[in-house]
N, C-alpha and C. Protein backbone atom coordinates (compact mmCIF):
# COMPACT_ATOMS: atom_id res chain seq x y z
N UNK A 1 -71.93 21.59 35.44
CA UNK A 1 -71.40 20.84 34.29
C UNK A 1 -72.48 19.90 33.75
N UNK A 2 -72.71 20.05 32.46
CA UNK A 2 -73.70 18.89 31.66
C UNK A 2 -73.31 18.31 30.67
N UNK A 3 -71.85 18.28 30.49
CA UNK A 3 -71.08 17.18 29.42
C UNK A 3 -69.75 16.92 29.60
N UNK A 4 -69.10 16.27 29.04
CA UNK A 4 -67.97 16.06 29.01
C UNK A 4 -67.36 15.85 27.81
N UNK A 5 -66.11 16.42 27.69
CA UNK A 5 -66.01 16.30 25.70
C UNK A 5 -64.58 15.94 25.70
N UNK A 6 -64.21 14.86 25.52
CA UNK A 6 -62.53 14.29 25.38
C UNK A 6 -62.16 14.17 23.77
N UNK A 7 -60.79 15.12 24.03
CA UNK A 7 -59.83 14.56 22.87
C UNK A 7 -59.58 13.13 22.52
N UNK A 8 -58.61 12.91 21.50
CA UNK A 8 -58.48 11.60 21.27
C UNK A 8 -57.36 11.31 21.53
N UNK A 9 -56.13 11.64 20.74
CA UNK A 9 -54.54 11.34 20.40
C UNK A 9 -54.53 11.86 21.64
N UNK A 10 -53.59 10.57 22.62
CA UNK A 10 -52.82 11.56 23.88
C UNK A 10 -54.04 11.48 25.24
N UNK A 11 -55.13 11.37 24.48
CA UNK A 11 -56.11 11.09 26.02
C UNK A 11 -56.39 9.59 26.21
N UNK A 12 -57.00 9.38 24.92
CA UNK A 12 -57.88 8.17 25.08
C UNK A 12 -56.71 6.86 24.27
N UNK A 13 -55.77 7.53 23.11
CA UNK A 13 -55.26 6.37 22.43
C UNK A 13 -54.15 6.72 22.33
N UNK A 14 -52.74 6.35 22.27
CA UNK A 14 -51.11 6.89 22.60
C UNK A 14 -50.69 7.24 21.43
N UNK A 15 -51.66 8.23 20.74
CA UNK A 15 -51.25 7.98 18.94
C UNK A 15 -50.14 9.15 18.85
N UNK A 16 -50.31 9.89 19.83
CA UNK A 16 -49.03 11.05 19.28
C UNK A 16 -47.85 10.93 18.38
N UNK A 17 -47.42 9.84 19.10
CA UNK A 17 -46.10 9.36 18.54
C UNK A 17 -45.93 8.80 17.41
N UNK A 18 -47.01 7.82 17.38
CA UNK A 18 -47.27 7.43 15.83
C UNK A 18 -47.42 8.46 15.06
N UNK A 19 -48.42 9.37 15.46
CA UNK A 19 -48.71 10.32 14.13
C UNK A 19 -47.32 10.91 13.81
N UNK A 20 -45.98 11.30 14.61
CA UNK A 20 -44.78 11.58 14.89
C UNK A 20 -44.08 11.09 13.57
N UNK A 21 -44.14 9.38 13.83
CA UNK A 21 -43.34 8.41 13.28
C UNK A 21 -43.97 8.62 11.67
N UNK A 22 -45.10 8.22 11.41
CA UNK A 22 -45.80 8.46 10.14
C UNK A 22 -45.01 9.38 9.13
N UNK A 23 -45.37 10.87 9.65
CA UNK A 23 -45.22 12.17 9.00
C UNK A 23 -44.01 12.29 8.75
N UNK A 24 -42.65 11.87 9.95
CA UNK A 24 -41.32 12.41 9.79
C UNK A 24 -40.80 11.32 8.35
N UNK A 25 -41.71 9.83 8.73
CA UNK A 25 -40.93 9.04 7.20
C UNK A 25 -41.70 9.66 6.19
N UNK A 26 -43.02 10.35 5.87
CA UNK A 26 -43.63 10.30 4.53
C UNK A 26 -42.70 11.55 4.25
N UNK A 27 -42.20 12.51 5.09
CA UNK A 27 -41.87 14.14 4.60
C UNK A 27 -40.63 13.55 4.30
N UNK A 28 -39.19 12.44 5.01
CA UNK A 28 -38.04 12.22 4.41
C UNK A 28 -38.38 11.41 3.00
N UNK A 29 -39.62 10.70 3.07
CA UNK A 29 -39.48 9.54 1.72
C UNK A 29 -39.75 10.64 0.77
N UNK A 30 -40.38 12.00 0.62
CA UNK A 30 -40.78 12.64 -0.31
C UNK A 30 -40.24 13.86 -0.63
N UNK A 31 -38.81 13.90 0.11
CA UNK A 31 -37.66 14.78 -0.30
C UNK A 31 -37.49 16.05 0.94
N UNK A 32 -38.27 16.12 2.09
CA UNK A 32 -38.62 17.43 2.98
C UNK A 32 -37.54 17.12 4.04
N UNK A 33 -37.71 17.73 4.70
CA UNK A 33 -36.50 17.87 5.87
C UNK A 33 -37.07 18.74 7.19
N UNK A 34 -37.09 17.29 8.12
CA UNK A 34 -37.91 17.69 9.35
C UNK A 34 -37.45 18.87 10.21
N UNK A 35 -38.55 19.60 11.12
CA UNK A 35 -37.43 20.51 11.66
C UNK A 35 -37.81 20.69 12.76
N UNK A 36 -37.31 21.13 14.34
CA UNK A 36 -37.22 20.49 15.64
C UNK A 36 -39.07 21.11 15.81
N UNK A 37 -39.38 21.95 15.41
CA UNK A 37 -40.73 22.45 16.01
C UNK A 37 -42.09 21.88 15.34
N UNK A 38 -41.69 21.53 14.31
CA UNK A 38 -42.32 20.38 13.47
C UNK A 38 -43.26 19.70 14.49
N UNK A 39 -43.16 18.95 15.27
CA UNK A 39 -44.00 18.29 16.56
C UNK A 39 -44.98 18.76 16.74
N UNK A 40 -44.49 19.53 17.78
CA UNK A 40 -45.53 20.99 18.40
C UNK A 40 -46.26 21.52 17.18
N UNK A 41 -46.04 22.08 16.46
CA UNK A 41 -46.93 23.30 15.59
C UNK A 41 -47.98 22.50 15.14
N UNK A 42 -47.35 20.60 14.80
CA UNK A 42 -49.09 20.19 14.18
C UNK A 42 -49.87 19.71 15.18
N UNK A 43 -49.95 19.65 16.45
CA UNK A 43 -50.57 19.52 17.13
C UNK A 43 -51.59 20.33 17.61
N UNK A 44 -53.12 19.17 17.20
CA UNK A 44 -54.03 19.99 17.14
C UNK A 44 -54.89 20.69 15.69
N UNK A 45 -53.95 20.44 14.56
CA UNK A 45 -53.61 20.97 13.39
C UNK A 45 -54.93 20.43 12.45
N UNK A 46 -55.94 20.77 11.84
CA UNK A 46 -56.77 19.79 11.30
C UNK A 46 -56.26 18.91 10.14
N UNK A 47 -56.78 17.89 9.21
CA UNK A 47 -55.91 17.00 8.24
C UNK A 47 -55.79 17.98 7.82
N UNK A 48 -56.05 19.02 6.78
CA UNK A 48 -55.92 19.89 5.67
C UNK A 48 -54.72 21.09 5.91
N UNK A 49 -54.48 21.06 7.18
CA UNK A 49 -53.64 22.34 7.71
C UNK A 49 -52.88 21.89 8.19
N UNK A 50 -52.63 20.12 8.46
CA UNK A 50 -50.59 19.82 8.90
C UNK A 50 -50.45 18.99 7.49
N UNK A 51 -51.49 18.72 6.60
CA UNK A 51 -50.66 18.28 5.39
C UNK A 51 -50.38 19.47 4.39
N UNK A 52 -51.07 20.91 4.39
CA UNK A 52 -50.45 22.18 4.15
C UNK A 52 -48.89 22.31 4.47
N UNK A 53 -49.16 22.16 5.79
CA UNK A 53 -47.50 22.29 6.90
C UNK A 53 -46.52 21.37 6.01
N UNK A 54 -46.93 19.94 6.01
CA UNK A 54 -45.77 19.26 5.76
C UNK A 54 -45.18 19.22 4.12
N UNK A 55 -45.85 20.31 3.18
CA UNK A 55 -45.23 20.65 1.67
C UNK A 55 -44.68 21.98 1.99
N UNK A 56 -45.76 23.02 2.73
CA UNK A 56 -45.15 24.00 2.34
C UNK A 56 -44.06 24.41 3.19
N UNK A 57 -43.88 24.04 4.85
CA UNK A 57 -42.99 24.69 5.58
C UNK A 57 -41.54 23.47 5.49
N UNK A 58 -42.38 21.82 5.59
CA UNK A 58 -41.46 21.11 5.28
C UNK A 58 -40.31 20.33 4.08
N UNK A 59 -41.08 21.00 3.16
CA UNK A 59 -40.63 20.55 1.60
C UNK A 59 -40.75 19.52 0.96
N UNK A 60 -41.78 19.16 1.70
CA UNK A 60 -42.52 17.57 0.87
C UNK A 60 -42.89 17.87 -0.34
N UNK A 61 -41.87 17.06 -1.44
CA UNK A 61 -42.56 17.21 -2.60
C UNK A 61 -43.83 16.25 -3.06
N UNK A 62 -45.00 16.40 -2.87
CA UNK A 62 -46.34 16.28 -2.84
C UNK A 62 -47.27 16.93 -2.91
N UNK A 63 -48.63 17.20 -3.44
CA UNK A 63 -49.44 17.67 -3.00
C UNK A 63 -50.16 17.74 -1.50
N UNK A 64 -50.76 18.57 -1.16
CA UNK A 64 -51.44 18.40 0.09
C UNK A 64 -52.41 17.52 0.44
N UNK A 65 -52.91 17.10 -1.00
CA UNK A 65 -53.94 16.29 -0.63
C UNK A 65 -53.57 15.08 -1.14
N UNK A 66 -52.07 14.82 -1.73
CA UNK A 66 -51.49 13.83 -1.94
C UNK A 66 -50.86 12.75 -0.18
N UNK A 67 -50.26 13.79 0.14
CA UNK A 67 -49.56 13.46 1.33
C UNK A 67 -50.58 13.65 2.60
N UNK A 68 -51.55 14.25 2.73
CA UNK A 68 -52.87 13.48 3.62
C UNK A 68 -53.37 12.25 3.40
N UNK A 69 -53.52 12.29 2.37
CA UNK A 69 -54.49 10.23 1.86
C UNK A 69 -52.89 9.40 2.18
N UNK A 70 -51.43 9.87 2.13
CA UNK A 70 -50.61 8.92 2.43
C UNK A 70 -50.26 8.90 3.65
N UNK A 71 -50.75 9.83 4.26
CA UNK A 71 -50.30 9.93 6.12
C UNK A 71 -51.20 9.32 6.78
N UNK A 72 -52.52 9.69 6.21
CA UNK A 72 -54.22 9.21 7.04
C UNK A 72 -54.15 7.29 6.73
N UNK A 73 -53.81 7.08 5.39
CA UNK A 73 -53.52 5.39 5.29
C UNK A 73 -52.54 4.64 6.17
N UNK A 74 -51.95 5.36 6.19
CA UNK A 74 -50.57 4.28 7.17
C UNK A 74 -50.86 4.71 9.08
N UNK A 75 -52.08 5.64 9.03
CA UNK A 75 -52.36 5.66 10.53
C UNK A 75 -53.22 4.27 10.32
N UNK A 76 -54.43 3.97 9.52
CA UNK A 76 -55.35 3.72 8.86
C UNK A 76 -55.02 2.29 9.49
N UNK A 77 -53.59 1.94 9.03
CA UNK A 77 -53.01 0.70 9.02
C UNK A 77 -52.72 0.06 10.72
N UNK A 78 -52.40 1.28 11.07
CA UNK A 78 -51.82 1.13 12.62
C UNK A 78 -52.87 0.43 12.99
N UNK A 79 -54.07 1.54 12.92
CA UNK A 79 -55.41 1.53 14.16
C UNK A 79 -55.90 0.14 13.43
N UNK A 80 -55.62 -0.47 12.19
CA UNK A 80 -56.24 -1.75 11.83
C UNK A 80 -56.10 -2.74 12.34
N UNK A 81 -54.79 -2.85 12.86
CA UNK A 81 -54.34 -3.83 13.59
C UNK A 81 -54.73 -3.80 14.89
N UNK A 82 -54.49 -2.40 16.06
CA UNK A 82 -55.18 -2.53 17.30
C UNK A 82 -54.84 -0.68 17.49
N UNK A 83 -55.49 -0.19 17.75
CA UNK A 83 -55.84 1.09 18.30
C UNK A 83 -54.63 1.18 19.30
N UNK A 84 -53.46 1.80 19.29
CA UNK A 84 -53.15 2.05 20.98
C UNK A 84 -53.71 2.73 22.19
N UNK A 85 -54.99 1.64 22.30
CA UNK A 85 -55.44 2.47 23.22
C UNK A 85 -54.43 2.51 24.61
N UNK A 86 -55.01 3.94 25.51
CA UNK A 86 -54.39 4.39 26.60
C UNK A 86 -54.92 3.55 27.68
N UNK A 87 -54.10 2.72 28.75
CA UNK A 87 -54.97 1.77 29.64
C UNK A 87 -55.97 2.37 30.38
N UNK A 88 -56.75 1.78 30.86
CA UNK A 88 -57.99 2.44 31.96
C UNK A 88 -58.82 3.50 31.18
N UNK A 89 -58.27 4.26 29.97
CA UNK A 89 -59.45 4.97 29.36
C UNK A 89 -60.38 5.04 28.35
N UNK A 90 -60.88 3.64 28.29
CA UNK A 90 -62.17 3.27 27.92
C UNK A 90 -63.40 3.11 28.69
N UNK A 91 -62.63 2.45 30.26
CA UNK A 91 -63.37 2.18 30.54
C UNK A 91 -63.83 3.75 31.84
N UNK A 92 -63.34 4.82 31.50
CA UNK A 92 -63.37 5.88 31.92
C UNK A 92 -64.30 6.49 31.75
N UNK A 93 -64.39 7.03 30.23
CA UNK A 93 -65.23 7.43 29.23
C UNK A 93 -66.55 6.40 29.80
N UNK A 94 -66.61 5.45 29.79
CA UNK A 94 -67.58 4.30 30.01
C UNK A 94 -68.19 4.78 31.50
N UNK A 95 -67.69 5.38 32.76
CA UNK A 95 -68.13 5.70 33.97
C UNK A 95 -68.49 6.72 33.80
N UNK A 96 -68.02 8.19 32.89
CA UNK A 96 -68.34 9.31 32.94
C UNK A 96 -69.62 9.26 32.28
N UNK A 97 -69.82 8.18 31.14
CA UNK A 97 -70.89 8.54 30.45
C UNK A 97 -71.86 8.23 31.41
N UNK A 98 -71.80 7.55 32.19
CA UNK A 98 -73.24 6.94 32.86
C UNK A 98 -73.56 8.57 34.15
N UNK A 99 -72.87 9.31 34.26
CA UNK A 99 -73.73 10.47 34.66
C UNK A 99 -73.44 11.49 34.12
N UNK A 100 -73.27 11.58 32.69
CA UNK A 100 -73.12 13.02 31.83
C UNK A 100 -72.87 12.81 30.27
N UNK A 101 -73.86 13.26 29.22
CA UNK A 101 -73.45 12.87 28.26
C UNK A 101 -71.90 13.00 27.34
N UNK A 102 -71.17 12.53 26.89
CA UNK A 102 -70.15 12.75 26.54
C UNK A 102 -69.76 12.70 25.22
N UNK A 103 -68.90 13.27 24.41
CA UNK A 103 -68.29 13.59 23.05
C UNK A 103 -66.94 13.01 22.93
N UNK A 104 -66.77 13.59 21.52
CA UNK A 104 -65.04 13.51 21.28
C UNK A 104 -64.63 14.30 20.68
N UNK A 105 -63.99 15.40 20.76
CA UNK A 105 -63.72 16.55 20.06
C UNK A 105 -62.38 15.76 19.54
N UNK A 106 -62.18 15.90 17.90
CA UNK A 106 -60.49 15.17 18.12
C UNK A 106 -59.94 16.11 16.45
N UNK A 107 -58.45 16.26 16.70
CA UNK A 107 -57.85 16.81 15.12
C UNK A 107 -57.45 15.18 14.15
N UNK A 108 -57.76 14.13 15.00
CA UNK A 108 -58.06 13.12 14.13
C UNK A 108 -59.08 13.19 12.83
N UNK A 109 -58.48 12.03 11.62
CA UNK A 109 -59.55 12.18 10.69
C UNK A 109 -60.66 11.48 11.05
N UNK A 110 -61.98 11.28 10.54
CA UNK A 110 -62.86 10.76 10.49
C UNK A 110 -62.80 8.93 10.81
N UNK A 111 -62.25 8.74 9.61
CA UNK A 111 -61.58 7.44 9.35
C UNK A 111 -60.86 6.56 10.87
N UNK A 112 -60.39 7.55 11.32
CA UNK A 112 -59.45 7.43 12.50
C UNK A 112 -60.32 7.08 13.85
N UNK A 113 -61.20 8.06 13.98
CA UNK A 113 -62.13 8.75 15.02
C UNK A 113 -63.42 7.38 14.86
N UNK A 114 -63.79 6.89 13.50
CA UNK A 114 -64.88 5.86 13.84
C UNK A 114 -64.00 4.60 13.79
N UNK A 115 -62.58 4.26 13.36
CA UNK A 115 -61.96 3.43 13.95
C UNK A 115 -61.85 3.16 15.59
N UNK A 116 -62.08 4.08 16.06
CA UNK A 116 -61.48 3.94 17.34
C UNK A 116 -63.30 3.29 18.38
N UNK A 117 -63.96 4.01 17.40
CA UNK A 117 -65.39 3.97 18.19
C UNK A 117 -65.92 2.47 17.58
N UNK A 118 -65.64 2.02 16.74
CA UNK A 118 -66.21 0.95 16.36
C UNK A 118 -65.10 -0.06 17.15
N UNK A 119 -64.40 -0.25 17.42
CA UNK A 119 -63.63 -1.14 17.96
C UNK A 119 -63.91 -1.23 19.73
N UNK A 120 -63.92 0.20 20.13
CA UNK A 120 -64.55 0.77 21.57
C UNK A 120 -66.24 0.35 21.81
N UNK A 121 -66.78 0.28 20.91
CA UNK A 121 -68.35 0.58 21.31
C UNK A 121 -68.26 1.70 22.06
N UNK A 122 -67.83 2.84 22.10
CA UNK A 122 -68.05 3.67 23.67
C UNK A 122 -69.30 4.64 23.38
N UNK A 123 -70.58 4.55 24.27
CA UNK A 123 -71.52 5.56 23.97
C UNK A 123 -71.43 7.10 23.52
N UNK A 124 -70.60 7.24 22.76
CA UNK A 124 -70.87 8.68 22.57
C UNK A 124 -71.97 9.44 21.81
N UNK A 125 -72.25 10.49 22.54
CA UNK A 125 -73.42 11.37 21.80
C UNK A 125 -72.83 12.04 20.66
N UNK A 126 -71.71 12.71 20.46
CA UNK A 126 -71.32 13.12 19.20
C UNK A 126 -69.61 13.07 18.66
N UNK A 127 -68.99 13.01 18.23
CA UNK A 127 -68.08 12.80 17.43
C UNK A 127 -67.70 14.08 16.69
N UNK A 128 -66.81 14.90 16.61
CA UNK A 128 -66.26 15.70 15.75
C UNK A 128 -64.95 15.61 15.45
N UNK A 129 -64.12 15.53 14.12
CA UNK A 129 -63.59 15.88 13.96
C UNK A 129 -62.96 17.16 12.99
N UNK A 130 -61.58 17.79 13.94
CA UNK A 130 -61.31 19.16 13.40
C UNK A 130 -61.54 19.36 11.34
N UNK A 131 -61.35 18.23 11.15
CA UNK A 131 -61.36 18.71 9.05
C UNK A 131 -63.34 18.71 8.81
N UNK A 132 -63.86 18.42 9.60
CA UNK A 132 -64.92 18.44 9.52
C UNK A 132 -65.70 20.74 10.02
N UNK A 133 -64.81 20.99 10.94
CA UNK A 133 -65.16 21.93 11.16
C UNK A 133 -63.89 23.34 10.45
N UNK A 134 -64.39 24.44 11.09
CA UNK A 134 -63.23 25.57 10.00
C UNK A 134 -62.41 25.45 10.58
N UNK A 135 -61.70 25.14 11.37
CA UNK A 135 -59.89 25.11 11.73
C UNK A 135 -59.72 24.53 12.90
N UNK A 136 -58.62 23.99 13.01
CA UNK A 136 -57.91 22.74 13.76
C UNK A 136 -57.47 23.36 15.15
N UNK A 137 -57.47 22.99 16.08
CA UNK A 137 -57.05 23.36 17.12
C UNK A 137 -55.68 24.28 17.28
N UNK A 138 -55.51 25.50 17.53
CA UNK A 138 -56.17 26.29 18.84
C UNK A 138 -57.57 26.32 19.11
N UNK A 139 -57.58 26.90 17.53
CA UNK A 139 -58.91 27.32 17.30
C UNK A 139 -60.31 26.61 17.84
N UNK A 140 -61.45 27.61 18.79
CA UNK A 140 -61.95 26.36 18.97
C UNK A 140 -62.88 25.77 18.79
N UNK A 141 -63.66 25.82 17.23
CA UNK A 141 -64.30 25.26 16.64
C UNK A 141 -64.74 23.50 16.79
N UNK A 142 -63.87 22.99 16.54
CA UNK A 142 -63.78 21.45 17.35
C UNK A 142 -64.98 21.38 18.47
N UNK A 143 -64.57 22.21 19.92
CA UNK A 143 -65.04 21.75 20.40
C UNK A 143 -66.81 22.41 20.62
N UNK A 144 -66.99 23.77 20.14
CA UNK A 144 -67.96 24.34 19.88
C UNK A 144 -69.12 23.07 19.14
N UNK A 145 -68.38 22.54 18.32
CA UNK A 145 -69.30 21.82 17.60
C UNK A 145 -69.98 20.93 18.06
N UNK A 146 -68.82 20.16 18.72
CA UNK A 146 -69.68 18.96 19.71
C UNK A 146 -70.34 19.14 20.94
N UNK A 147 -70.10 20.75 21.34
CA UNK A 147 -70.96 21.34 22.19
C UNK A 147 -72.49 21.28 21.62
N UNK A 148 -72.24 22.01 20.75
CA UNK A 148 -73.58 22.08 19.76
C UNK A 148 -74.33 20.76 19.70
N UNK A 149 -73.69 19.76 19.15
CA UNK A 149 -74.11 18.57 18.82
C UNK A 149 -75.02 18.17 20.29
N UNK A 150 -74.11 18.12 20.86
CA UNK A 150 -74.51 17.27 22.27
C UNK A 150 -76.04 18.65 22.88
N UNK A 151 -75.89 19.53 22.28
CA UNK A 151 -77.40 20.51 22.93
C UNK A 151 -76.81 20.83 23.88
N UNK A 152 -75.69 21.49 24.66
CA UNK A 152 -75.40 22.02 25.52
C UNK A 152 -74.28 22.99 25.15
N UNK A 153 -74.24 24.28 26.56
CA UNK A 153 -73.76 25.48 25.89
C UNK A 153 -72.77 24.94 26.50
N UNK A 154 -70.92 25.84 25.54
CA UNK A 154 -69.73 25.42 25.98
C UNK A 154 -69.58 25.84 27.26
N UNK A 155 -70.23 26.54 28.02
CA UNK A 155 -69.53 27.21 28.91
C UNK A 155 -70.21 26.06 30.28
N UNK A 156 -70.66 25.17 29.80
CA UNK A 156 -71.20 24.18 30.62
C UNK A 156 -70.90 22.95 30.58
N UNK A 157 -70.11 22.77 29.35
CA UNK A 157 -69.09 21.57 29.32
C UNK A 157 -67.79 21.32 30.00
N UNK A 158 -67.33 20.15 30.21
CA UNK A 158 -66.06 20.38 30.65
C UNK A 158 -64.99 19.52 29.41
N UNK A 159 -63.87 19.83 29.20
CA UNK A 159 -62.76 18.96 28.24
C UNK A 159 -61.98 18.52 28.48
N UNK A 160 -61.66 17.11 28.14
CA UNK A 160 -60.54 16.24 28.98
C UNK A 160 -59.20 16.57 27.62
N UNK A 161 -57.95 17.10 27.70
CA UNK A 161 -57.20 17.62 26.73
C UNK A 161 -55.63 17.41 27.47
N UNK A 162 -54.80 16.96 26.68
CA UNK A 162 -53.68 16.38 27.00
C UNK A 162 -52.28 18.04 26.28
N UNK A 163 -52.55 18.28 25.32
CA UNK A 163 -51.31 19.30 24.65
C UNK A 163 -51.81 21.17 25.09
N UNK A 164 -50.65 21.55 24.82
CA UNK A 164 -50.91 23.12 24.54
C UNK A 164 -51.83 23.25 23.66
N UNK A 165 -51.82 23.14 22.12
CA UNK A 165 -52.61 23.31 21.62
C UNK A 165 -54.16 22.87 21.78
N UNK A 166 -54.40 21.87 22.11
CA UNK A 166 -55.94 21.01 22.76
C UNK A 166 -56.22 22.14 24.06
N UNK A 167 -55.76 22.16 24.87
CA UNK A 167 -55.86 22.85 26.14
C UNK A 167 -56.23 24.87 25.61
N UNK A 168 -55.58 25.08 24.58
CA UNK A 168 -55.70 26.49 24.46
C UNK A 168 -57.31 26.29 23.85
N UNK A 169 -57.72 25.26 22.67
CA UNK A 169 -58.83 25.18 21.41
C UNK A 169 -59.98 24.87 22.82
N UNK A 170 -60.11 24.17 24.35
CA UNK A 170 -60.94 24.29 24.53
C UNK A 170 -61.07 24.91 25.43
N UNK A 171 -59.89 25.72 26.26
CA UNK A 171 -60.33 27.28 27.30
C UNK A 171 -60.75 28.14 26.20
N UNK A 172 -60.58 28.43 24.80
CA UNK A 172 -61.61 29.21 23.78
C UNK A 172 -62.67 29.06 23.65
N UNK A 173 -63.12 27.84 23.57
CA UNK A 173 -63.83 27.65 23.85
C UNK A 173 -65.21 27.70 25.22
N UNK A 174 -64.33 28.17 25.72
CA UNK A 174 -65.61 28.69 27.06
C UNK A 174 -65.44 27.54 28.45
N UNK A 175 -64.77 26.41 27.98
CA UNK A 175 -64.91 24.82 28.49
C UNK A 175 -64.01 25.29 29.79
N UNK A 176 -64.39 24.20 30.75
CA UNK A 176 -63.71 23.89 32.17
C UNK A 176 -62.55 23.31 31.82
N UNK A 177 -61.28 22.99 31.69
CA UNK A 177 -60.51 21.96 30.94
C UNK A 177 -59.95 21.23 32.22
N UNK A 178 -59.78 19.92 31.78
CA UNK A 178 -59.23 19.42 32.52
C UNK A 178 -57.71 18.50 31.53
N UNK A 179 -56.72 18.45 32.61
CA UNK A 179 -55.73 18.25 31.99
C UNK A 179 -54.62 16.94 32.12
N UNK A 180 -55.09 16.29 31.26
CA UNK A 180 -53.86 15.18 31.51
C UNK A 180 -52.57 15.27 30.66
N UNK A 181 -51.47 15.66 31.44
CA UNK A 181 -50.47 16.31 30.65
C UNK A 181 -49.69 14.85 29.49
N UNK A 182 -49.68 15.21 28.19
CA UNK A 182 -49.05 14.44 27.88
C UNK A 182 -47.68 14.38 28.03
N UNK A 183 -46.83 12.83 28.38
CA UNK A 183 -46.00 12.87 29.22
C UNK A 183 -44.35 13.39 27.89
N UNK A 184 -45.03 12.73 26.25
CA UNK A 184 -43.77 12.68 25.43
C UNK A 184 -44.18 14.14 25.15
N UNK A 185 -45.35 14.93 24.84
CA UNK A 185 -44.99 16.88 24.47
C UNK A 185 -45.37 17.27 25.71
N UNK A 186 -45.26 17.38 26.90
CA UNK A 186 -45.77 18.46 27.72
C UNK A 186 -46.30 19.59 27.26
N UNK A 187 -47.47 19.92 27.57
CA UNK A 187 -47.80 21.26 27.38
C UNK A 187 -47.53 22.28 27.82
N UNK A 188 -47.25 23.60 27.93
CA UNK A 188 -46.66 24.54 27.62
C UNK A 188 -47.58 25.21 29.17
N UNK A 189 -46.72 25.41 30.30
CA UNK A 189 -46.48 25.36 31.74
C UNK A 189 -48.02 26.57 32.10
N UNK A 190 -47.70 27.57 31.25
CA UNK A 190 -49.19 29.53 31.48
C UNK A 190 -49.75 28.70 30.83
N UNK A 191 -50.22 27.47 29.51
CA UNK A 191 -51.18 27.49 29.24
C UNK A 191 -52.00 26.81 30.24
N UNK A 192 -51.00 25.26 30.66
CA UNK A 192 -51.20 24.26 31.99
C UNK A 192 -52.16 24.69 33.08
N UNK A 193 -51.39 25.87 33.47
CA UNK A 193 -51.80 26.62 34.95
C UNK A 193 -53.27 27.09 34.88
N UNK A 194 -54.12 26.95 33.30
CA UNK A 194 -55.51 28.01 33.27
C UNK A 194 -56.52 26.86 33.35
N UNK A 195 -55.72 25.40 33.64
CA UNK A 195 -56.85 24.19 33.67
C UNK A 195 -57.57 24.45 34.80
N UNK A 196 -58.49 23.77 34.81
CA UNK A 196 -59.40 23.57 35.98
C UNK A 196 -59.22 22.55 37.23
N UNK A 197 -58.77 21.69 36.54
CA UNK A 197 -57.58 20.11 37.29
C UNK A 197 -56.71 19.57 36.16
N UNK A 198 -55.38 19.67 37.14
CA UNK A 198 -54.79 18.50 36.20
C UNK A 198 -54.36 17.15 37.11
N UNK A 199 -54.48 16.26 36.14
CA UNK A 199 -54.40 15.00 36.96
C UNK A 199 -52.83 14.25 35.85
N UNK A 200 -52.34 13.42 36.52
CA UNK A 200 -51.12 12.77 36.17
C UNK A 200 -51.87 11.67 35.24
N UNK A 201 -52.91 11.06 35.38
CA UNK A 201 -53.42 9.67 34.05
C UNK A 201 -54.78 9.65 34.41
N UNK A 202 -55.41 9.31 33.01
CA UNK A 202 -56.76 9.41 32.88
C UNK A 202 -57.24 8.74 33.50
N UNK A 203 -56.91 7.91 34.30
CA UNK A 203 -57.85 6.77 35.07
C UNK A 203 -57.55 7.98 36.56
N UNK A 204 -57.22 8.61 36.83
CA UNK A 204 -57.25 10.04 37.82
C UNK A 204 -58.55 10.74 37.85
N UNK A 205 -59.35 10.93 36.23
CA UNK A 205 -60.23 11.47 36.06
C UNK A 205 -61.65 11.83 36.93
N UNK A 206 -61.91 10.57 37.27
CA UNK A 206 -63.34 10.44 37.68
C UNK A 206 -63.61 11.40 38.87
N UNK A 207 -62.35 11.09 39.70
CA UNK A 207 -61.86 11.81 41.16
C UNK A 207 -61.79 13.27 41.01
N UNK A 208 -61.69 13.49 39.99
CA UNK A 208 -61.48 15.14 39.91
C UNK A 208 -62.47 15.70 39.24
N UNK A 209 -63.29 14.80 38.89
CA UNK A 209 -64.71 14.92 38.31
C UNK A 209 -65.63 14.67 39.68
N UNK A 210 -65.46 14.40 40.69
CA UNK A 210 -66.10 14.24 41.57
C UNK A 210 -67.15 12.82 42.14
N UNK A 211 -66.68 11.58 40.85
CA UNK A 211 -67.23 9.94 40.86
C UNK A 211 -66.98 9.65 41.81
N UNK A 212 -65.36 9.81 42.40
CA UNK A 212 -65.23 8.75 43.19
C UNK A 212 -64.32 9.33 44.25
């Protein structure tokens, strides 16, 4: 192993739910009507392909690129006030980096992703997010990239990934995965079983990384 490449939402910051809360009021304030799988399917989803989701499957009357700039602002707002970060995993990221360079593969926007790093200081070597690359997690472009970035091949990285979808985008990726199940979507049990470790909370990590 010569990197380490962590998601964001669900590993490092408890945003799932928010992003949850966000989407279900902008799709009722704009006439759509949520529907139980709604959750799951955007997870992982890049901006351009769950604000697709939330006009065309949910009936948001909006444009797509109307109802992204209004979903990405009111996260915008959250993380302004304080990031929810996840306890113990800053300073995680902070131990791993000191013997392996490390990333952030995330379906966060940009906006989101240097919110979180400017408030963190956390050394990272590269930063990707999914609207930045061709498609949002399964797919696993995401993490290819910050493979790339960081100069190391995927199949020599490992990925810290909390959902089904995160967990499928970086075993496509070629990656070791490691798995911290998120506790409000569980991931999806055959995809679970193809991790490499799963640990119950990120402060578990280091140990199954072999730190401590």
């Amino acid at each position: 192993m010569e990197a380490v490449i962590f998601d964001l939402d669900g590993v490092l910051v408890d945003s799932e739910r928010i992003w949850d809360e966000v989407r279900r009021a902008v799709v009722a304030e704009h006439g759509g009507t949520w529907r139980e799988e709604a959750t799951r399917a955007q997870q992982g989803m890049s901006t351009p392909e769950w604000a697709r989701y939330l006009v065309e499957e949910l009936g948001a009357q909006l444009s797509p690129s109307a109802i992204a700039t209004l979903v990405v602002k009111r996260m915008a707002a959250r993380y302004a006030a304080e990031p929810p970060l996840i306890p113990g995993a800053v300073d995680v990221v902070r131990q791993v980096s000191k013997r392996w360079p490390v990333a952030i593969a995330s379906s966060s926007p940009v906006i989101l992703i240097k919110g979180f790093l400017d408030v963190t200081g956390l050394p990272v070597g590269a930063a990707v997010s999914s609207e930045q690359v061709g498609a949002g997690k399964p797919a696993p472009d995401v993490y290819l990239r910050a493979a790339e970035l960081l100069g190391v091949a995927p199949s020599d990285c490992a990925a810290v990934e909390d959902t089904t979808n995160g967990l499928r985008s970086a075993l496509a990726a070629g990656m070791a995965v490691y798995a911290v199940p998120n506790p409000h979507f569980p991931p999806d049990p055959e995809v679970l079983n193809q991790a490499a470790a799963v640990v119950e909370k990120i402060t578990d990590l280091p140990g199954a990384l072999g730190l401590s």
